[in-house]
C-alpha atoms as a PDB file:
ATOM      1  CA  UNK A   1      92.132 -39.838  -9.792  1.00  0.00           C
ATOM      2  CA  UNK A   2      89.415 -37.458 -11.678  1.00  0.00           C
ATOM      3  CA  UNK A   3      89.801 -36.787 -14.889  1.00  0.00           C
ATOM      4  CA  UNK A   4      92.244 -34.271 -15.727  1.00  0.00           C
ATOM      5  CA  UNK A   5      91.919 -30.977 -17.526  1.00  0.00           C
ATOM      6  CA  UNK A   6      92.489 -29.772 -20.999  1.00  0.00           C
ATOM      7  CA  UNK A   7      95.832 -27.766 -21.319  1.00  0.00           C
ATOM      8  CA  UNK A   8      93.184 -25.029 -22.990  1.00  0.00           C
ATOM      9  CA  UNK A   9      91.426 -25.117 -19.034  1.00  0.00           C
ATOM     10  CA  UNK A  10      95.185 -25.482 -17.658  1.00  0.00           C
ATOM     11  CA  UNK A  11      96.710 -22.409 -19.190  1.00  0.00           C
ATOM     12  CA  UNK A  12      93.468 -20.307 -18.329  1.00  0.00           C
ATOM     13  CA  UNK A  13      93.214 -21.444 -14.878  1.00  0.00           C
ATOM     14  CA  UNK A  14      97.301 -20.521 -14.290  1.00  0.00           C
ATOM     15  CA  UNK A  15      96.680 -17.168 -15.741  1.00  0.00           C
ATOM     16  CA  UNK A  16      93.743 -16.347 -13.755  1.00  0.00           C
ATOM     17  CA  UNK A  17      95.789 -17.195 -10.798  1.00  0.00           C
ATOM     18  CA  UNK A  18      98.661 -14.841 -11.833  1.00  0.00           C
ATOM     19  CA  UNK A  19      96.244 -12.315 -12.530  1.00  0.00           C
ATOM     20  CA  UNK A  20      95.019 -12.391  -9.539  1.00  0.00           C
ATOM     21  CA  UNK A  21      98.337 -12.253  -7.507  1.00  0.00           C
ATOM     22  CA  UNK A  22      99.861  -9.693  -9.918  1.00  0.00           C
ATOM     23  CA  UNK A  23      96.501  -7.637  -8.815  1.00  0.00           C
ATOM     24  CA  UNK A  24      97.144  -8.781  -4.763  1.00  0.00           C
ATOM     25  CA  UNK A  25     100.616  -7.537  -4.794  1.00  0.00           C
ATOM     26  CA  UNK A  26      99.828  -4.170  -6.608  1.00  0.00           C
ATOM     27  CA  UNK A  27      96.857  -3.506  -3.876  1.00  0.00           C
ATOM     28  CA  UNK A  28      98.350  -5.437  -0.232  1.00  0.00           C
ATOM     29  CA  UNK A  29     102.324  -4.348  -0.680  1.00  0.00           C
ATOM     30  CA  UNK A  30     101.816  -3.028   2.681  1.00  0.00           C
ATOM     31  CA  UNK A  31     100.243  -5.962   4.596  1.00  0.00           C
ATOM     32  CA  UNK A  32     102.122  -8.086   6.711  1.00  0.00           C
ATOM     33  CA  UNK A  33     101.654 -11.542   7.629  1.00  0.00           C
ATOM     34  CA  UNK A  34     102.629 -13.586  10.786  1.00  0.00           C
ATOM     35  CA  UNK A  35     103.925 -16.634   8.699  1.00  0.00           C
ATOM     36  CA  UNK A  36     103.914 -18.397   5.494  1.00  0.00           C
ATOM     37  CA  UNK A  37     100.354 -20.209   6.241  1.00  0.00           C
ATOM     38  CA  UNK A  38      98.337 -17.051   7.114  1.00  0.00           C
ATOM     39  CA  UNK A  39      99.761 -15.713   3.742  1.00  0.00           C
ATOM     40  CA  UNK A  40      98.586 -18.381   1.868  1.00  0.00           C
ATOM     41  CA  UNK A  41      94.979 -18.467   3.545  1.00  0.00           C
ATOM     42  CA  UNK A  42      94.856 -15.073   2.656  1.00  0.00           C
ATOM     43  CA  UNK A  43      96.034 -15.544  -1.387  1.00  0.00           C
ATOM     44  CA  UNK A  44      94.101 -18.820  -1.789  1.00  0.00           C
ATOM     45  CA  UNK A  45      90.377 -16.628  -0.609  1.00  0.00           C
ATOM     46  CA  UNK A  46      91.152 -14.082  -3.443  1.00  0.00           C
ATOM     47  CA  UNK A  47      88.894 -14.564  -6.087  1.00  0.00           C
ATOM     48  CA  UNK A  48      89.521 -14.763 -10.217  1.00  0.00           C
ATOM     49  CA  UNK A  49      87.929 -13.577 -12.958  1.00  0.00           C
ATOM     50  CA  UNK A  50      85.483 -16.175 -13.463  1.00  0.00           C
ATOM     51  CA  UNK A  51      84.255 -15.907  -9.721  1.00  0.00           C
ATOM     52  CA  UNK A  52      86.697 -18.590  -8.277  1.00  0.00           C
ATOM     53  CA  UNK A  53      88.629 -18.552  -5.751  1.00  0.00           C
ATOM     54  CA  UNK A  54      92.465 -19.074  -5.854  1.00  0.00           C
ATOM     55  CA  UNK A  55      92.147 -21.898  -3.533  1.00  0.00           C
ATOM     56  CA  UNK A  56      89.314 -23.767  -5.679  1.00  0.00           C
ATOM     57  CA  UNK A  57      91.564 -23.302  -8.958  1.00  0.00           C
ATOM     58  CA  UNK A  58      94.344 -24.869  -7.662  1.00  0.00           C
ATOM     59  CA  UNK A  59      92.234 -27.889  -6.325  1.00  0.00           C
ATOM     60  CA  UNK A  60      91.301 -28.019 -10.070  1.00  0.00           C
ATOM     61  CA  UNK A  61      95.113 -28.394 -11.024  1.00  0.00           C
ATOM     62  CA  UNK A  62      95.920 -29.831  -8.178  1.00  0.00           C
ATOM     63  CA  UNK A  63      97.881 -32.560 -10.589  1.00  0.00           C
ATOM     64  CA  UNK A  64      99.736 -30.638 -12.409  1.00  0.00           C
ATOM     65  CA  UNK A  65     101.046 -28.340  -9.770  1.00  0.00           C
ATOM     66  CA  UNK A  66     105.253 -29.125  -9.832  1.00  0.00           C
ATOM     67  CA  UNK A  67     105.636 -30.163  -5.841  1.00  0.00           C
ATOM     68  CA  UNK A  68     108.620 -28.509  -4.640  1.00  0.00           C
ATOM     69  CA  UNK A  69     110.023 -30.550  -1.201  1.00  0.00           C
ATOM     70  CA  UNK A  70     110.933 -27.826   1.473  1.00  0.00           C
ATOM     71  CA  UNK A  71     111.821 -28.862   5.117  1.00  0.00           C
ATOM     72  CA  UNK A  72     107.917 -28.158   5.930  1.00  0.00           C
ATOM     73  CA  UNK A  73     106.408 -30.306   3.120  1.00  0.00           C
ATOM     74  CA  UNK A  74     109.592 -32.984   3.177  1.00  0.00           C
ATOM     75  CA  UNK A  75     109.080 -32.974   7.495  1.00  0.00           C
ATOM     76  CA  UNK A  76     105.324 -33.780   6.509  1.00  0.00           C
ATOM     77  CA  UNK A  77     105.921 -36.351   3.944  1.00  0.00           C
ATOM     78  CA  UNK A  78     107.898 -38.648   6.398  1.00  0.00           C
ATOM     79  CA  UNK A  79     105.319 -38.294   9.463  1.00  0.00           C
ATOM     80  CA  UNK A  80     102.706 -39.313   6.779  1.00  0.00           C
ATOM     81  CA  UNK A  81     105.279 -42.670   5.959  1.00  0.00           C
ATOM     82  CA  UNK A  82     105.549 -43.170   9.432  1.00  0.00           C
ATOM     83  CA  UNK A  83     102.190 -42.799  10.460  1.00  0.00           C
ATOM     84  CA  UNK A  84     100.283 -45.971  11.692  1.00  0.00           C
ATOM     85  CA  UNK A  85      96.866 -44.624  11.539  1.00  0.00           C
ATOM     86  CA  UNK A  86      95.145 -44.374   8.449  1.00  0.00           C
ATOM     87  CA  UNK A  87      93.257 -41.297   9.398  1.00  0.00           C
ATOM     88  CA  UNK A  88      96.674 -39.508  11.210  1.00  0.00           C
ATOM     89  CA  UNK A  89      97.984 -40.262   7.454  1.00  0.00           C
ATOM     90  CA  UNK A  90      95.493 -39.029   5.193  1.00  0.00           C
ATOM     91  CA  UNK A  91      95.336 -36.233   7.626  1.00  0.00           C
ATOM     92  CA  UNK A  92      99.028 -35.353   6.856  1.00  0.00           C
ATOM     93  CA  UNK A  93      98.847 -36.532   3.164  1.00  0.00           C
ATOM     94  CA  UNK A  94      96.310 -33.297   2.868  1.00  0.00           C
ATOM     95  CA  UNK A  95      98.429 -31.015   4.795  1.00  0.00           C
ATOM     96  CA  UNK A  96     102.027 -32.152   2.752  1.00  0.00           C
ATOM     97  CA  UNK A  97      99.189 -30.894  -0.835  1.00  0.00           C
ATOM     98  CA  UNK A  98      98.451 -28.120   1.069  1.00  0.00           C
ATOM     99  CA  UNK A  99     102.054 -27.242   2.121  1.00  0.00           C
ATOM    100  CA  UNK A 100     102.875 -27.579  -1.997  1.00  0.00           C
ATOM    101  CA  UNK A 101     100.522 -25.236  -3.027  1.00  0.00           C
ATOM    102  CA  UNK A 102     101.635 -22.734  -1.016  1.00  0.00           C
ATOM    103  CA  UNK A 103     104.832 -23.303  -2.490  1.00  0.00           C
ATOM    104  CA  UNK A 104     103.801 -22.983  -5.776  1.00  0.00           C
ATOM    105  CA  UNK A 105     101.723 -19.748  -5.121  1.00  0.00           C
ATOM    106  CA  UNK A 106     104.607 -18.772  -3.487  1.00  0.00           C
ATOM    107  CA  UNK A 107     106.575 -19.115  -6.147  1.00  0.00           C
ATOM    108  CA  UNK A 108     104.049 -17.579  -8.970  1.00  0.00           C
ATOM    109  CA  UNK A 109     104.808 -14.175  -7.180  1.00  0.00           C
ATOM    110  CA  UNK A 110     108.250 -14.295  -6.977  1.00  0.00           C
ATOM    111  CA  UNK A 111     108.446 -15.134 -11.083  1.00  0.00           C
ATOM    112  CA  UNK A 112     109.145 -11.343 -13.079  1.00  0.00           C
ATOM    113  CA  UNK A 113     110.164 -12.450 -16.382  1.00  0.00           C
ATOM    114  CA  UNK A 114     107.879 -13.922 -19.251  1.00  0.00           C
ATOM    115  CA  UNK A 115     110.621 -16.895 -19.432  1.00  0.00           C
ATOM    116  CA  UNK A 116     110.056 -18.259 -15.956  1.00  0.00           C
ATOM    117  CA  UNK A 117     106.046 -17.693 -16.826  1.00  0.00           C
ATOM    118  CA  UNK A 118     106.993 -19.934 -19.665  1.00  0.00           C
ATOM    119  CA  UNK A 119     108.696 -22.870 -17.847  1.00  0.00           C
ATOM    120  CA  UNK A 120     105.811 -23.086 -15.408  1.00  0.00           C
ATOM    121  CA  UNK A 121     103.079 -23.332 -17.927  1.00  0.00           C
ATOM    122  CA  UNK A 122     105.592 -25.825 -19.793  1.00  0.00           C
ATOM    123  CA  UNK A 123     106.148 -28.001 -16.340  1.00  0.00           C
ATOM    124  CA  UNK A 124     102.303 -28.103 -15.886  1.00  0.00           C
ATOM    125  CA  UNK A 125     101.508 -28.878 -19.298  1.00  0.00           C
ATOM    126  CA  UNK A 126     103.917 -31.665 -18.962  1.00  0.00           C
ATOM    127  CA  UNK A 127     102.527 -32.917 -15.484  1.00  0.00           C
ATOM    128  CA  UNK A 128      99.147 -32.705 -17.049  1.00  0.00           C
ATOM    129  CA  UNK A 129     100.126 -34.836 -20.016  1.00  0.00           C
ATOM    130  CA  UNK A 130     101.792 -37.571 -17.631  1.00  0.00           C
ATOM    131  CA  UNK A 131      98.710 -37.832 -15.376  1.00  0.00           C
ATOM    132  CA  UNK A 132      96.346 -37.927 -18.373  1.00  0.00           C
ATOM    133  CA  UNK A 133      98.041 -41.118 -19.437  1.00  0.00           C
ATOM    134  CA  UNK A 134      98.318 -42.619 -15.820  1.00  0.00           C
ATOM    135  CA  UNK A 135      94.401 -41.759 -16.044  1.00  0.00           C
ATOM    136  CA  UNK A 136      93.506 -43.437 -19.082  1.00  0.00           C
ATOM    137  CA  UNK A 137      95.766 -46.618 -18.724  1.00  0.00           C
ATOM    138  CA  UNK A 138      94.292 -46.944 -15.711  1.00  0.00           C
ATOM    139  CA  UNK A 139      90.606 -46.830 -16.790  1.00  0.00           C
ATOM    140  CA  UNK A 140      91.634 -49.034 -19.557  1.00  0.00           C
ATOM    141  CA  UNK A 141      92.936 -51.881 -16.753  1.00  0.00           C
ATOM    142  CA  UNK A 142      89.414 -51.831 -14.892  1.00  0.00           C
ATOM    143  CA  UNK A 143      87.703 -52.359 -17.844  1.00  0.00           C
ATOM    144  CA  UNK A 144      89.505 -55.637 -18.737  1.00  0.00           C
END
């Protein structure tokens, strides 16, 4: 694990990224996707305000994106457990992250109120905080 970000870098990075999707659904509402997955190559290749992408940004947060199981990230999750390979694993490890994301983006568009805005920032914040202390107790047990 990298070192995490600064809930001032959190809280920027989330509102770029519902900037940027309150701007996609204000220009595409007429598009139509085959599926889930081409929608979400499409929304992570928009790019932010600070020249990022939507896709590099939520690498960045990667840990303190909430993971939401659906039947496509759960149904990935258990072929990764079952896998015997370690490259067939980490293979599926990447696509169960990837299926979570799209979740989450998925989920930034469908929030309309300035409470459920709140919660997220709140859930991240709190994932953020969690995974800064796995971080540092776990630098502090290599150095001993």
């Amino acid at each position: 694990m990298t070192d995490t970000v600064t809930e001032t870098e959190l809280i920027a990075q989330l509102s770029s990224i519902k900037k940027t999707l309150d701007y996609a659904k204000k220009t595409f509402h007429n598009v139509i996707f085959l599926n889930n997955q081409c929608f979400y190559l499409f929304l992570k290749q928009l790019e932010c305000d600070d020249g990022s992408t939507i896709g590099k940004a939520l690498d960045q947060l990667e840990q303190c994106i909430p993971f939401a199981l659906t039947d496509d990230s759960f149904s990935l999750f258990l072929s990764s457990c079952q896998s015997d390979s370690y490259e067939k694993m980490e293979a599926l490890r990447k696509g169960f992250i990837e299926s979570c994301k799209n979740d989450f983006l998925l989920h930034l568009l469908s929030i309309s109120e300035q409470s459920q805005w709140q919660h997220i920032l709140e859930t991240c914040e709190t994932l953020r905080k969690k995974n800064r202390k796995l971080f540092l107790k776990n630098r502090k047990e290599k150095t001993e």
